[in-house]
Protein backbone atom coordinates (compact mmCIF):
# COMPACT_ATOMS: atom_id res chain seq x y z
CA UNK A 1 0.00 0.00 0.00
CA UNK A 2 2.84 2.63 1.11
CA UNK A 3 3.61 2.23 -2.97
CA UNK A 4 0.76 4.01 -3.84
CA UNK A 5 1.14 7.10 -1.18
CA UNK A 6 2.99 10.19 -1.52
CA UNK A 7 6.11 10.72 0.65
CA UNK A 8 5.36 13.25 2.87
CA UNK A 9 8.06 15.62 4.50
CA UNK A 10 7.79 17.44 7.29
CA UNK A 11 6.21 20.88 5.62
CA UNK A 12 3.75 18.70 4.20
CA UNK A 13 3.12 16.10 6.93
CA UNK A 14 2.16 19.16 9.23
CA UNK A 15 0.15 20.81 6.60
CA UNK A 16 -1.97 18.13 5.79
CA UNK A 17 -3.17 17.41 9.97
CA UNK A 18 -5.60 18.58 11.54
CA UNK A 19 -6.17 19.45 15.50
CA UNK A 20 -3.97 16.77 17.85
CA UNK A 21 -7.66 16.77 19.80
CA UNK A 22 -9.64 14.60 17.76
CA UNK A 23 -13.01 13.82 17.84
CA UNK A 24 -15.65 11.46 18.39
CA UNK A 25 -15.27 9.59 15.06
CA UNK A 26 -11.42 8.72 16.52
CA UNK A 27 -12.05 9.55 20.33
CA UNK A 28 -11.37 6.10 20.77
CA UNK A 29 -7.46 5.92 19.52
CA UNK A 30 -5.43 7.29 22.50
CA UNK A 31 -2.18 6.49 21.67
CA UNK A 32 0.22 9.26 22.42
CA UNK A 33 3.70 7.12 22.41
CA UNK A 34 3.75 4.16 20.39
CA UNK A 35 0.87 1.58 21.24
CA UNK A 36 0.37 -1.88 19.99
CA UNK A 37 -3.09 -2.68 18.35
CA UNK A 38 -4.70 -6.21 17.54
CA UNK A 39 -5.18 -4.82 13.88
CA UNK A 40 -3.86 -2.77 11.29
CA UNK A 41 -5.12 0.50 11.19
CA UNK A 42 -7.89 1.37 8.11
CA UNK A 43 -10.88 2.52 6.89
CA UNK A 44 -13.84 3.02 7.77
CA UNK A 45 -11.77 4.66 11.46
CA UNK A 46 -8.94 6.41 9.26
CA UNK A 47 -7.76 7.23 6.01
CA UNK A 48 -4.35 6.47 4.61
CA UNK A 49 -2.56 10.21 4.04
CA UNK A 50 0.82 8.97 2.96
CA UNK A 51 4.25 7.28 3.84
CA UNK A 52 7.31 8.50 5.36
CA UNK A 53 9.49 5.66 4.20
CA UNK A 54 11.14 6.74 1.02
CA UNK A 55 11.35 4.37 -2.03
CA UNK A 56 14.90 5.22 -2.78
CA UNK A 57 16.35 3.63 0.48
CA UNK A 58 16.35 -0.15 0.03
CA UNK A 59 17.24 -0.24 4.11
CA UNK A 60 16.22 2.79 5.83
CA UNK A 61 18.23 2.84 9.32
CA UNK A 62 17.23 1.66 12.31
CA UNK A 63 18.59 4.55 14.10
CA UNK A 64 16.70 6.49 16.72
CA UNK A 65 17.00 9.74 17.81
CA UNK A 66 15.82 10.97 21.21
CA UNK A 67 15.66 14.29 23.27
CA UNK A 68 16.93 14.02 27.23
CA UNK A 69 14.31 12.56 29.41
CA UNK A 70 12.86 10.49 26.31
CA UNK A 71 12.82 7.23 25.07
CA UNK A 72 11.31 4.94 21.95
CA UNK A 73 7.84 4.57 23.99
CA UNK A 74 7.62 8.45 25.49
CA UNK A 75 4.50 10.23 24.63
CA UNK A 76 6.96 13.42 24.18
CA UNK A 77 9.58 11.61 21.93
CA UNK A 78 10.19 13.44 18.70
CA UNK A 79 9.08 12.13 15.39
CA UNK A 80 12.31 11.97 13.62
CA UNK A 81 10.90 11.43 9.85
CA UNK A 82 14.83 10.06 9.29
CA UNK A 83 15.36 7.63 11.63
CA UNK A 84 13.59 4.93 12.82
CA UNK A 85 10.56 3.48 13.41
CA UNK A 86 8.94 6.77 11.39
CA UNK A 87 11.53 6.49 8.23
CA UNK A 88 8.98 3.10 7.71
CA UNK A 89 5.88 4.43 8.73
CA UNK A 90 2.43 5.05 6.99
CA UNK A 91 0.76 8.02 7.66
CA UNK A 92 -3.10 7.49 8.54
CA UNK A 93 -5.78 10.09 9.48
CA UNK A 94 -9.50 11.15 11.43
CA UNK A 95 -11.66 11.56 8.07
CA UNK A 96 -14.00 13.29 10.19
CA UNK A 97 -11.26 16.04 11.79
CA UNK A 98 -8.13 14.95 10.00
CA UNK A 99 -6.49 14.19 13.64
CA UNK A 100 -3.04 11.94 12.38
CA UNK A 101 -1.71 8.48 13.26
CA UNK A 102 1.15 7.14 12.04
CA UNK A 103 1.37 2.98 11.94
CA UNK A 104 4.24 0.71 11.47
CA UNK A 105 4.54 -2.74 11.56
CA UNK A 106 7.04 -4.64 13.67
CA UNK A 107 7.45 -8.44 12.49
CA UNK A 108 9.66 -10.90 14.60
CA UNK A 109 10.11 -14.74 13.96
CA UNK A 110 6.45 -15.45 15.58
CA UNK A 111 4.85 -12.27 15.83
CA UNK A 112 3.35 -9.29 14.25
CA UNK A 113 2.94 -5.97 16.00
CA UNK A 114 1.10 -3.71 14.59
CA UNK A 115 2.00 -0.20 16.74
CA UNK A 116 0.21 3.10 16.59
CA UNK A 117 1.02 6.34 17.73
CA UNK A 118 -0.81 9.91 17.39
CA UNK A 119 0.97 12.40 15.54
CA UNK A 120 1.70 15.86 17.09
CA UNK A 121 2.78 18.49 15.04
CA UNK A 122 4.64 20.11 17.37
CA UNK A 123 6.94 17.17 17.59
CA UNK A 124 8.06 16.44 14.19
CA UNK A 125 11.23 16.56 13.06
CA UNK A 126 13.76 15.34 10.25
């Protein structure tokens, strides 16, 4: 699916959400560090928006990048677009108030994780 979605930068990422306070269409996604959910995120609840994972890196890297006091799971962590897990991230949003999620999927040798988190703007970063 991410094949058929614009890459979206920051400018455009931030220009294309709406308010981080949702709704009642997507009241029910609370997920302001990254949360696992049974499913993959999807219509009729969101809307795909875009990608972040450009299709001119074969690999993107698997480096992180963290303020003090943060960590991969912190609600405050910034979204580094560059590094990982948003360089392989699909961009989702509220149709209703255009509130953004951003999904990836972790897959280990007997598992698949599908993890969501909320997208402030005022977080993003490259």
């Amino acid at each position: 699916m991410d094949n058929d979605l614009p890459l979206l930068d920051a400018t455009a990422l931030r220009a294309a959400l709406g308010p981080t306070a949702g709704c009642a269409h997507c009241a029910g996604l609370q997920c302001a560090g990254w949360e696992s959910q049974a499913a993959p995120l999807g219509p009729p609840l969101l809307v795909p928006l875009g990608t972040l994972r450009d299709p001119a890196i074969d690999e993107p890297t698997y480096l992180e990048r963290h303020h003090p006091g943060t960590s991969f799971w912190h609600a405050r962590a910034p979204v580094a677009l560059l590094h990982f897990p948003y360089n392989r991230c699909t961009v989702w949003c509220c149709p209703a108030c255009r509130r953004g999620f951003l999904q990836y999927t972790e897959a280990g040798g007997y598992y698949v994780d599908h993890r969501v988190r909320m997208l402030d703007p005022a977080l993003i970063e490259t």
